[in-house]
N, C-alpha and C. Protein backbone atom coordinates (compact mmCIF):
# COMPACT_ATOMS: atom_id res chain seq x y z
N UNK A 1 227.28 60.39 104.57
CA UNK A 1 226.31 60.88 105.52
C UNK A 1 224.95 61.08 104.83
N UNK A 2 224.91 61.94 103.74
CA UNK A 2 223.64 61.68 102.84
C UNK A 2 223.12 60.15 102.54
N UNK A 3 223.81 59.52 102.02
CA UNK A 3 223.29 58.22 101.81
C UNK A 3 222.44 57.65 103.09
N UNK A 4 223.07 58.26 104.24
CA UNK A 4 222.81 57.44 105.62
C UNK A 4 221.16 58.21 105.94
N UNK A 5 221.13 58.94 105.80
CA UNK A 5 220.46 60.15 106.24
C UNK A 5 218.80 59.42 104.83
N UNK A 6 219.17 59.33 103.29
CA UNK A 6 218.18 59.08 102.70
C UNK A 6 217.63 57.38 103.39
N UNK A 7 218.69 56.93 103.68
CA UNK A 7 217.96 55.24 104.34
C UNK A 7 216.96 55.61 104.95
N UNK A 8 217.56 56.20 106.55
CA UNK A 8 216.49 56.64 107.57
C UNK A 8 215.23 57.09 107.51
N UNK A 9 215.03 58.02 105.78
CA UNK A 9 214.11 58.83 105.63
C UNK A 9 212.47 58.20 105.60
N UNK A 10 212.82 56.96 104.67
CA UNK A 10 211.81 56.57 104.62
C UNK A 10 211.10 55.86 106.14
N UNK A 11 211.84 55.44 106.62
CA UNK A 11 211.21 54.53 108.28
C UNK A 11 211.25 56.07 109.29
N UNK A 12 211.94 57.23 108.70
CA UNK A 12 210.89 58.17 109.87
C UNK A 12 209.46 58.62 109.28
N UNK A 13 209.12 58.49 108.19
CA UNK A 13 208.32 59.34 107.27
C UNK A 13 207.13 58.05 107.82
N UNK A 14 207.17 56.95 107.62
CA UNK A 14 206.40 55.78 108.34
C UNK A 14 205.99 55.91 109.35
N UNK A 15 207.45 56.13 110.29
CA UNK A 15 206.37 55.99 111.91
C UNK A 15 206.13 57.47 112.34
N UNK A 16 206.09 58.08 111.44
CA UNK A 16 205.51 59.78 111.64
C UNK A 16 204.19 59.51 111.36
N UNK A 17 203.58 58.45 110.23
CA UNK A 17 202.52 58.00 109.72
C UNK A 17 201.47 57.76 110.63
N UNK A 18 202.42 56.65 111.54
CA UNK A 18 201.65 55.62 112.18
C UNK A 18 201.40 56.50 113.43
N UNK A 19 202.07 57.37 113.89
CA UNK A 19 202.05 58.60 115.13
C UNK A 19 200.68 59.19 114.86
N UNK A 20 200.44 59.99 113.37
CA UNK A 20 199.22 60.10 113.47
C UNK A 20 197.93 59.66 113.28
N UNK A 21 198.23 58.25 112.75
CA UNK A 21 196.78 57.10 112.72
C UNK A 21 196.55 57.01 114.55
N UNK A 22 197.76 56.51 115.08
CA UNK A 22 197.42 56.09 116.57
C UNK A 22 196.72 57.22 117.32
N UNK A 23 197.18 58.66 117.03
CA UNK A 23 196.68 59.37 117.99
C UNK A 23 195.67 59.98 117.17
N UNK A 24 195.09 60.10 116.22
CA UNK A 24 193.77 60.26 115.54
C UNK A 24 193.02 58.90 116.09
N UNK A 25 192.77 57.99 116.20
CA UNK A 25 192.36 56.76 116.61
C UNK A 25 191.15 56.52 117.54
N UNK A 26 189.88 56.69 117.59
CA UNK A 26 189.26 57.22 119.06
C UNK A 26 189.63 55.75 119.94
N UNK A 27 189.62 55.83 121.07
CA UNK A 27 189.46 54.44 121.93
C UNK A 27 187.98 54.60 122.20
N UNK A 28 187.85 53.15 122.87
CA UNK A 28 186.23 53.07 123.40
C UNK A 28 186.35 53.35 124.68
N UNK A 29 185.28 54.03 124.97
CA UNK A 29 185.10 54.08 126.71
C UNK A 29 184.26 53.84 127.32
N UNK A 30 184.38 53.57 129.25
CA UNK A 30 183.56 52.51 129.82
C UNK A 30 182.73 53.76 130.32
N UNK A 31 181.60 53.20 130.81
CA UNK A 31 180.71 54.35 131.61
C UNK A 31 180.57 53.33 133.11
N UNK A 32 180.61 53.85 133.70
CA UNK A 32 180.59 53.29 134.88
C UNK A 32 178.88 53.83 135.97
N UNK A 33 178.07 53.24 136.15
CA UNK A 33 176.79 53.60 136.92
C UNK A 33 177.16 53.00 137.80
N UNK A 34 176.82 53.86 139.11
CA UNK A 34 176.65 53.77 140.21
C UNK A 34 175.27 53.97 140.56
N UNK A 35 174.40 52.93 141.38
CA UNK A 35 173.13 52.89 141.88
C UNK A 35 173.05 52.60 143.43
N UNK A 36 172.27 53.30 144.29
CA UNK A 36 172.13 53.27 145.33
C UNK A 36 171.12 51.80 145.56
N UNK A 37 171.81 51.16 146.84
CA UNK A 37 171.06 49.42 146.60
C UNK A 37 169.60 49.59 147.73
N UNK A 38 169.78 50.65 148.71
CA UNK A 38 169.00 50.83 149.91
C UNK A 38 168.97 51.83 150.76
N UNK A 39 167.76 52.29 151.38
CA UNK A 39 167.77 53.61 151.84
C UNK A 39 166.50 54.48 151.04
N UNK A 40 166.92 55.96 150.95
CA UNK A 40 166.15 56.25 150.25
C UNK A 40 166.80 56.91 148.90
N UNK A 41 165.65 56.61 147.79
CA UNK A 41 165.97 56.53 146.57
C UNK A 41 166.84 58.21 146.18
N UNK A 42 167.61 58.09 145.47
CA UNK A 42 168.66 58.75 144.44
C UNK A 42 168.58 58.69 143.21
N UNK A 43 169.02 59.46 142.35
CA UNK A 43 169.00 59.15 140.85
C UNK A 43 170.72 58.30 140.88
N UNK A 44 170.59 57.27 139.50
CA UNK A 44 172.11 56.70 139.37
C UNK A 44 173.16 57.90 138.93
N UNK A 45 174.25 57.34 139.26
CA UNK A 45 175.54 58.44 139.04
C UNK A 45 176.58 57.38 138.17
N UNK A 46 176.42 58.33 136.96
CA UNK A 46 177.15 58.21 135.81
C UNK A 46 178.74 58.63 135.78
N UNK A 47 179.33 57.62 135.84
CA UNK A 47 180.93 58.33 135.60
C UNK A 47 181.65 57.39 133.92
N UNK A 48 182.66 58.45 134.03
CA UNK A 48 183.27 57.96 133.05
C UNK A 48 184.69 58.00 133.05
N UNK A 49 185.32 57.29 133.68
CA UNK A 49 186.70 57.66 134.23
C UNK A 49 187.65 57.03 133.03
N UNK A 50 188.76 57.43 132.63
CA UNK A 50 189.71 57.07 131.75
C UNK A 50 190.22 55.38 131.56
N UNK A 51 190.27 55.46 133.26
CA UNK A 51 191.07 54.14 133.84
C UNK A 51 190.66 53.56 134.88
N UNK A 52 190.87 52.70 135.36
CA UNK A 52 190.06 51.97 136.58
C UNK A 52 190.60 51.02 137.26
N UNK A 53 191.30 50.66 138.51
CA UNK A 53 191.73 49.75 138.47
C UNK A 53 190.95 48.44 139.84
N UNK A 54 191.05 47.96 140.10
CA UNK A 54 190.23 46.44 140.72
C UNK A 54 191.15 45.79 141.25
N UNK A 55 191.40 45.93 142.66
CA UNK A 55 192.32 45.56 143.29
C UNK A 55 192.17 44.75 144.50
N UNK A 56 192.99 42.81 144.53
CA UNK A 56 192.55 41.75 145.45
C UNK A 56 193.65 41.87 145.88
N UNK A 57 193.57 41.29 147.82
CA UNK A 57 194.80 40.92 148.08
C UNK A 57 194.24 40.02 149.04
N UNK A 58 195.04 39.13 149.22
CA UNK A 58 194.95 38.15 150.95
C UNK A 58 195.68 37.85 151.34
N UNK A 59 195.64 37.68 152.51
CA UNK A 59 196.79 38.20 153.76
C UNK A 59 197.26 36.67 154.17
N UNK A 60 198.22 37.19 154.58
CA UNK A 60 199.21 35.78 154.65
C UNK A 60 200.15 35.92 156.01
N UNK A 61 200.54 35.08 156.70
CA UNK A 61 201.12 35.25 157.64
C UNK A 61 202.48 34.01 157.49
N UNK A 62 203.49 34.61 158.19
CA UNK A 62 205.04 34.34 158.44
C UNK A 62 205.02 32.91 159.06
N UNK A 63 205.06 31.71 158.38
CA UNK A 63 205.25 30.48 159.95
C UNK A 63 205.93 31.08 160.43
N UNK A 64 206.50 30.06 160.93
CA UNK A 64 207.55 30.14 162.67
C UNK A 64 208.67 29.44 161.87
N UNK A 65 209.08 29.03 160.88
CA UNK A 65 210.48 28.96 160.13
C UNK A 65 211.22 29.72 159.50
N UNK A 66 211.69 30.39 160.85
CA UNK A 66 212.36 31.76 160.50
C UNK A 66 213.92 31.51 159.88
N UNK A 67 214.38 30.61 159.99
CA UNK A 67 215.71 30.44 159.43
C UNK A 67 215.52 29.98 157.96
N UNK A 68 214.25 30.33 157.08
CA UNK A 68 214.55 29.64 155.84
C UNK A 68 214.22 31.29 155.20
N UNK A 69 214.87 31.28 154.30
CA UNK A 69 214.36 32.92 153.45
C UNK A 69 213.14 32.47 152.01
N UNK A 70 212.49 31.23 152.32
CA UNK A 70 211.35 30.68 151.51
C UNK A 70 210.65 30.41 152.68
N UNK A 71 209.83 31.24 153.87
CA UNK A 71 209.03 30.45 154.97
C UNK A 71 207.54 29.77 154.44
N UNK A 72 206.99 29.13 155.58
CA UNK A 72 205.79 28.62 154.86
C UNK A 72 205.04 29.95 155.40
N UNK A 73 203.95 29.73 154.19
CA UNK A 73 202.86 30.99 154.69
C UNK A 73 202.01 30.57 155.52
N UNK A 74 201.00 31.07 155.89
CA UNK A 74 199.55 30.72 156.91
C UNK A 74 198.53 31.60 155.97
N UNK A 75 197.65 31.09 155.71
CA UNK A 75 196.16 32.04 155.35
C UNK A 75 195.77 32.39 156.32
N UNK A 76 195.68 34.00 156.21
CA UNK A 76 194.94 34.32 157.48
C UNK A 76 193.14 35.16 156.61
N UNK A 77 193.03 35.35 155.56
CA UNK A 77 192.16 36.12 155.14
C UNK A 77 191.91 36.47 153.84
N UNK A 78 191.03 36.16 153.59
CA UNK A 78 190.66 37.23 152.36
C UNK A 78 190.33 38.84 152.07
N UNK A 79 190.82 39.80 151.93
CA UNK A 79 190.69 40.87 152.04
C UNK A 79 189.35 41.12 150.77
N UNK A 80 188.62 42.26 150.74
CA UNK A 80 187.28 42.25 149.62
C UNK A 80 187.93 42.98 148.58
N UNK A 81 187.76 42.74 147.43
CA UNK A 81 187.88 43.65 145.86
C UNK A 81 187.89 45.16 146.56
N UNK A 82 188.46 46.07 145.87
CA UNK A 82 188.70 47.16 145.46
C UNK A 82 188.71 47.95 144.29
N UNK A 83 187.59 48.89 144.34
CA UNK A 83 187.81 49.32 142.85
C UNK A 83 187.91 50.67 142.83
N UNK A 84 188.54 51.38 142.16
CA UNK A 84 188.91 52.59 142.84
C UNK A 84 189.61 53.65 141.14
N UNK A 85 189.43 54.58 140.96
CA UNK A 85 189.22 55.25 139.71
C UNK A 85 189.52 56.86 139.96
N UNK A 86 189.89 57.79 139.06
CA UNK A 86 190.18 59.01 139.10
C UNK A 86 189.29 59.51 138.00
N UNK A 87 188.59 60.56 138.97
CA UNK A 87 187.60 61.45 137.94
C UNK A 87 187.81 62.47 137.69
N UNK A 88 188.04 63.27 136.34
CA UNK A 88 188.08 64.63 136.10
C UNK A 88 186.73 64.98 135.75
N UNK A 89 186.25 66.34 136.67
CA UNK A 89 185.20 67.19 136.07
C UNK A 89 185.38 68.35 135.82
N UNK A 90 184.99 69.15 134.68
CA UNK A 90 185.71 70.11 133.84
C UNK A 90 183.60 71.03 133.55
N UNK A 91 184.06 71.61 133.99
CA UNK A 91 182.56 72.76 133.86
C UNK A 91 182.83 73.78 133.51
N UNK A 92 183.99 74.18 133.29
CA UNK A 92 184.61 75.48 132.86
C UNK A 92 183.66 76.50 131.75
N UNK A 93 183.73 75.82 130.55
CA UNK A 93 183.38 76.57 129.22
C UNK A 93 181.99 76.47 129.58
N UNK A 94 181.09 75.39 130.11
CA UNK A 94 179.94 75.65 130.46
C UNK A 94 179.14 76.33 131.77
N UNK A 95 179.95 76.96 132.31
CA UNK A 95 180.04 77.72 133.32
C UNK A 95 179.53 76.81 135.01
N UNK A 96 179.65 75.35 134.58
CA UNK A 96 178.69 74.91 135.93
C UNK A 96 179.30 74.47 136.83
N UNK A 97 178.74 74.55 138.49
CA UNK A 97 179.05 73.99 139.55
C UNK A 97 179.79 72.70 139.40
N UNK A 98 180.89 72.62 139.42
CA UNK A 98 181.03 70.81 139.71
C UNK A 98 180.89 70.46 140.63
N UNK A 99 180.92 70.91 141.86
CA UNK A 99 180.50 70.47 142.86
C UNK A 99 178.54 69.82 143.26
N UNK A 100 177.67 70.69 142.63
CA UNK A 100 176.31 70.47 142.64
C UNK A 100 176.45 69.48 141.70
N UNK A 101 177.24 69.45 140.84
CA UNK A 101 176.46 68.65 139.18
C UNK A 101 177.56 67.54 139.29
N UNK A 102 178.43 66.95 139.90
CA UNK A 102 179.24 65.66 140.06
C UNK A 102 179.52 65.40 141.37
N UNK A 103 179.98 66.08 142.13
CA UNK A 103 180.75 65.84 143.56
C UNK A 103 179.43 65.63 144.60
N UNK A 104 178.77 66.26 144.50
CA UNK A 104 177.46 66.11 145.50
C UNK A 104 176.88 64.92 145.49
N UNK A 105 176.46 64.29 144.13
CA UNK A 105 175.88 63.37 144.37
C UNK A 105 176.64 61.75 144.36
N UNK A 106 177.87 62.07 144.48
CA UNK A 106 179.24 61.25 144.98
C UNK A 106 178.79 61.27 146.84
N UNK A 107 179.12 62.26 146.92
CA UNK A 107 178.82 62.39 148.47
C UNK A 107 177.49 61.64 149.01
N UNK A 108 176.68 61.80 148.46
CA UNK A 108 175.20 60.91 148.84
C UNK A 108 175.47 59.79 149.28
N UNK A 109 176.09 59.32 148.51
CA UNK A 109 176.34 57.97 148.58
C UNK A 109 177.30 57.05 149.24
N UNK A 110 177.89 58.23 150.09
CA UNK A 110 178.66 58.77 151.28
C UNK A 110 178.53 58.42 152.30
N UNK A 111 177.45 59.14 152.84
CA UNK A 111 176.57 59.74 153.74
C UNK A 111 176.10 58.61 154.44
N UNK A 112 176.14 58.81 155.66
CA UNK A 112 175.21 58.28 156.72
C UNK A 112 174.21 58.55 156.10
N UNK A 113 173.32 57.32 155.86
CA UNK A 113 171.35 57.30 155.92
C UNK A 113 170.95 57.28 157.94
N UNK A 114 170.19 57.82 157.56
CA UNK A 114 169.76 57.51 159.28
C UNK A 114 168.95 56.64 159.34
N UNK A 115 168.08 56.15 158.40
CA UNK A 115 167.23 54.94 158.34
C UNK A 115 168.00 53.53 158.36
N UNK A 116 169.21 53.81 157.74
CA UNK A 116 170.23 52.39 157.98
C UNK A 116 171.26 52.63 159.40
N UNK A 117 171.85 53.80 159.63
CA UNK A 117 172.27 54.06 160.74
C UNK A 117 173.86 54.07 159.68
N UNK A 118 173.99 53.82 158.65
CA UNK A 118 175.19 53.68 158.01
C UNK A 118 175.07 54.23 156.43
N UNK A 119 176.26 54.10 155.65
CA UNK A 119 175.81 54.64 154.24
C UNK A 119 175.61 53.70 153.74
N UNK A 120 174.99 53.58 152.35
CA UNK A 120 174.23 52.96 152.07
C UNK A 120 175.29 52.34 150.87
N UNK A 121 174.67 50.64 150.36
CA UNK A 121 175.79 49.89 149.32
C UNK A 121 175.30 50.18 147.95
N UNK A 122 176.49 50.17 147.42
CA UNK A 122 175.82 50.78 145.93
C UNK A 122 176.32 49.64 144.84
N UNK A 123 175.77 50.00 143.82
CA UNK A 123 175.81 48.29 142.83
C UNK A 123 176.53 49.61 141.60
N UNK A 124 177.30 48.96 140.99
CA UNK A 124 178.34 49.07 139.74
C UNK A 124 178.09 48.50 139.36
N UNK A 125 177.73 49.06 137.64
CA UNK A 125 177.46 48.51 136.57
C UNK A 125 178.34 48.82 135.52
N UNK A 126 179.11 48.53 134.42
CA UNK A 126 179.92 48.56 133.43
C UNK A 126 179.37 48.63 132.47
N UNK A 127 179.63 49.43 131.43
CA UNK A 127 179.10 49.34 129.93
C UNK A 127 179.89 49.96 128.93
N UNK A 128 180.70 49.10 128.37
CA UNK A 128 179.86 47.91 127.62
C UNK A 128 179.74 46.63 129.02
N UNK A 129 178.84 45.85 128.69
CA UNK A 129 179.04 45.05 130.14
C UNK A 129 179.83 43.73 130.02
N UNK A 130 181.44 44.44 130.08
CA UNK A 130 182.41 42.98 129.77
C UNK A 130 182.82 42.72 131.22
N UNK A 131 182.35 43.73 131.78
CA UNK A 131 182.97 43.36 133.68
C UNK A 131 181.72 42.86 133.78
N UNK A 132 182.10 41.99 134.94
CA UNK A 132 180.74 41.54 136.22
C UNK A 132 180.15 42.98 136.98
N UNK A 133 178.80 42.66 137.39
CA UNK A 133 178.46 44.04 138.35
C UNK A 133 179.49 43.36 139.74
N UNK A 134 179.62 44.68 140.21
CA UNK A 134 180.72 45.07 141.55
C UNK A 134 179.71 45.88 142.54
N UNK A 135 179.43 44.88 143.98
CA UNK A 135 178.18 45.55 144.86
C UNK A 135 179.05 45.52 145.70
N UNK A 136 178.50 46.89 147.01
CA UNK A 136 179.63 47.05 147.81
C UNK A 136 179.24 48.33 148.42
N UNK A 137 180.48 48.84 149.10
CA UNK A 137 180.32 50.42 149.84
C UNK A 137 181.27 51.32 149.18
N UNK A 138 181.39 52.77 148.89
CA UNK A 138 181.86 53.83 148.56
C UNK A 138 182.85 53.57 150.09
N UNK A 139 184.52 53.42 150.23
CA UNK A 139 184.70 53.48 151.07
C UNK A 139 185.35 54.98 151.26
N UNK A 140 186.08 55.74 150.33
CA UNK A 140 186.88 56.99 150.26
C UNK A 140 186.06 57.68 149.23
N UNK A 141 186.19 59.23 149.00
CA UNK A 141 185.97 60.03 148.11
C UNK A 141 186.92 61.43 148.61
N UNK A 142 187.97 61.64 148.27
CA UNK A 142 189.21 62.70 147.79
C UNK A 142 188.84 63.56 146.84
N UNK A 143 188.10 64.38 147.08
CA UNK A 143 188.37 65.45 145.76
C UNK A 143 188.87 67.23 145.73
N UNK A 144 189.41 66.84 144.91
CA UNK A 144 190.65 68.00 144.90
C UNK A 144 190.31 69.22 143.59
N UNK A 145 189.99 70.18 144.14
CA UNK A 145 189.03 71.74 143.19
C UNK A 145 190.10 72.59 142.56
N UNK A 146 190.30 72.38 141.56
CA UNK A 146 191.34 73.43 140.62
C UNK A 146 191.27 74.61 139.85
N UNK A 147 190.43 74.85 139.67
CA UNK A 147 190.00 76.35 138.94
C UNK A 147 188.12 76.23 139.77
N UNK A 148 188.51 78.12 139.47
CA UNK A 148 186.77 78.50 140.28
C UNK A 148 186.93 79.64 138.98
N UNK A 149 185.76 79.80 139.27
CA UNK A 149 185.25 81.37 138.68
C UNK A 149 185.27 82.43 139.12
N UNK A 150 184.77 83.62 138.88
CA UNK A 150 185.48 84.86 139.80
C UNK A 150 184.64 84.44 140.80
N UNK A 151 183.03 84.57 140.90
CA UNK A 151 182.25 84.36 142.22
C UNK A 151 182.79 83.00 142.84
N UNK A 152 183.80 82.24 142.78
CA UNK A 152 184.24 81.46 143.64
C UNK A 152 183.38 79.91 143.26
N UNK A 153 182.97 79.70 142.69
CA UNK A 153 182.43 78.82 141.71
C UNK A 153 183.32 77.71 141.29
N UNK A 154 183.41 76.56 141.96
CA UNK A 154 184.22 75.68 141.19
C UNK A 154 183.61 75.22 140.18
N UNK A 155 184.81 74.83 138.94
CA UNK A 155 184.36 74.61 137.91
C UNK A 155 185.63 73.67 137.24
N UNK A 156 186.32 73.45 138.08
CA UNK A 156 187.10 71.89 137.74
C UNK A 156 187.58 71.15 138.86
N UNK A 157 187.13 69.92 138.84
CA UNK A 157 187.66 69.20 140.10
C UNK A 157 188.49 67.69 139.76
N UNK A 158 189.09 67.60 140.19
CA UNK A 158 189.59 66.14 140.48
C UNK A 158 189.08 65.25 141.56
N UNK A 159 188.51 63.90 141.41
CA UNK A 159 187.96 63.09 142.16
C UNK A 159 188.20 61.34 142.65
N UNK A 160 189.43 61.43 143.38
CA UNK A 160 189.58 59.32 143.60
C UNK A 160 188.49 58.77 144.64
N UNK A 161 188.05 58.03 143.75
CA UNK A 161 186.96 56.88 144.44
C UNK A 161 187.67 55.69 144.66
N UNK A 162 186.92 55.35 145.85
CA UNK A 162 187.28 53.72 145.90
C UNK A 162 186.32 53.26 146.63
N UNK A 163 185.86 51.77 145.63
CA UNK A 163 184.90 50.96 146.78
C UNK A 163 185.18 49.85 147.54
N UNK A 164 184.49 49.09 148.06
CA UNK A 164 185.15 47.89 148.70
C UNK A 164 184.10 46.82 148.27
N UNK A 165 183.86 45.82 148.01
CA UNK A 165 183.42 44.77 147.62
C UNK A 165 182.57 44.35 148.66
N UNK A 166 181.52 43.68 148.74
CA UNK A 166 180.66 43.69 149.97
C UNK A 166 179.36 42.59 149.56
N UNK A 167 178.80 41.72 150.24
CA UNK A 167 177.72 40.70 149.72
C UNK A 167 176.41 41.80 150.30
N UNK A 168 176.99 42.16 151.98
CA UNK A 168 175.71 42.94 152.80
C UNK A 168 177.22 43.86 153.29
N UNK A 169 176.14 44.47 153.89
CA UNK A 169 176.77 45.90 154.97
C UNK A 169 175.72 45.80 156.60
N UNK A 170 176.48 46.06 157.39
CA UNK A 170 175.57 46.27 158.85
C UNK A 170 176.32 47.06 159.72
N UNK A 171 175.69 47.41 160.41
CA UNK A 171 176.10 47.92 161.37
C UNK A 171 177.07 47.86 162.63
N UNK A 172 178.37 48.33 162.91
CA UNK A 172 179.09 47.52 164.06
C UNK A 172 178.66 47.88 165.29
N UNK A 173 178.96 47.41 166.27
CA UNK A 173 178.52 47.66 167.79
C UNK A 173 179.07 48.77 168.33
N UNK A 174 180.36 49.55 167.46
CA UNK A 174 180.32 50.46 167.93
C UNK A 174 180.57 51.69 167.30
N UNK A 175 178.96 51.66 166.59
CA UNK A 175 178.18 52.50 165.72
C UNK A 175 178.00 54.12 166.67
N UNK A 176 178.70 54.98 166.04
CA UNK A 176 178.30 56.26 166.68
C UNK A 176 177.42 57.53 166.52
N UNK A 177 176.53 56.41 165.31
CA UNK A 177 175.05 57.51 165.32
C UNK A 177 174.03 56.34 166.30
N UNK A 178 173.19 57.44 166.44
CA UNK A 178 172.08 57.09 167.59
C UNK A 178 171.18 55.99 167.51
């Protein structure tokens, strides 16, 4: 059992090694800008989310050869890119609003403009810039407030974005601002 036990020693003493090179290790990270494309002007909104993911699909429809369990498909569509990301904001030790100082100006970009009658498309930029820019609409914003301060002060939030891919944006016919 000793004998067995000194083999092992050396290949745990290794990847105990390599445990703490990997997690000493910094990774690189993306910054993600968001710029408002039209309307009226905003400052850009800087995120920096961990992970990100970019999501295509197109839609396909069932022939009418229902007795084969391989049917032929039909194209019915291209559905637009999706890009969509989880944000932590943490204001805690620095005592600040996350809501004024991240979530708000998420929301802007939200928002009905009344000069467009709709919200407005915003351009994604990547950096380092190994992605393409991604132009489009903010279609969701979820954010979820986890610690406040005593005066009720949030000061950590969780935030999923997602956009939709877009050349233009307009208005549909049955637009329910004025």
């Amino acid at each position: 059992m000793k004998q067995r036990f000194l083999r092992v020693l050396p290949v745990l003493f290794v990847c105990s090694i390599a445990a703490v090179v990997l997690a000493d290790k910094k990774t690189a990270s993306v910054v993600i800008k968001l710029v408002r494309l039209e309307g009226k002007a905003e400052p850009e909104v800087m995120l920096n989310p961990e992970e990100f993911t970019i999501n295509k699909s197109v839609g396909w429809k069932k022939g009418s050869d229902v007795a084969n369990d391989a049917p032929t498909l039909e194209f019915t569509a291209s559905e637009p890119e999706e890009l969509s990301c989880e944000l932590m904001f943490d204001g805690f030790e620095t005592r600040e609003n996350v809501y004024t100082k991240n979530v708000q100006p998420l929301e802007n970009l939200l928002a009905v403009d009344p000069g467009l009658k709709r919200p407005p498309m915003v351009s994604v930029t990547f950096a380092p810039a190994a992605l393409p820019q991604f132009r489009g609409v903010i279609s969701s914003l979820n954010t979820k407030y986890t610690m406040f301060l005593a005066d009720g002060t949030p000061v950590r939030a969780t935030v999923n974005v997602k956009l939709k891919k877009a050349s233009s944006a307009s208005v549909g016919s049955k637009n329910p601002c004025p």
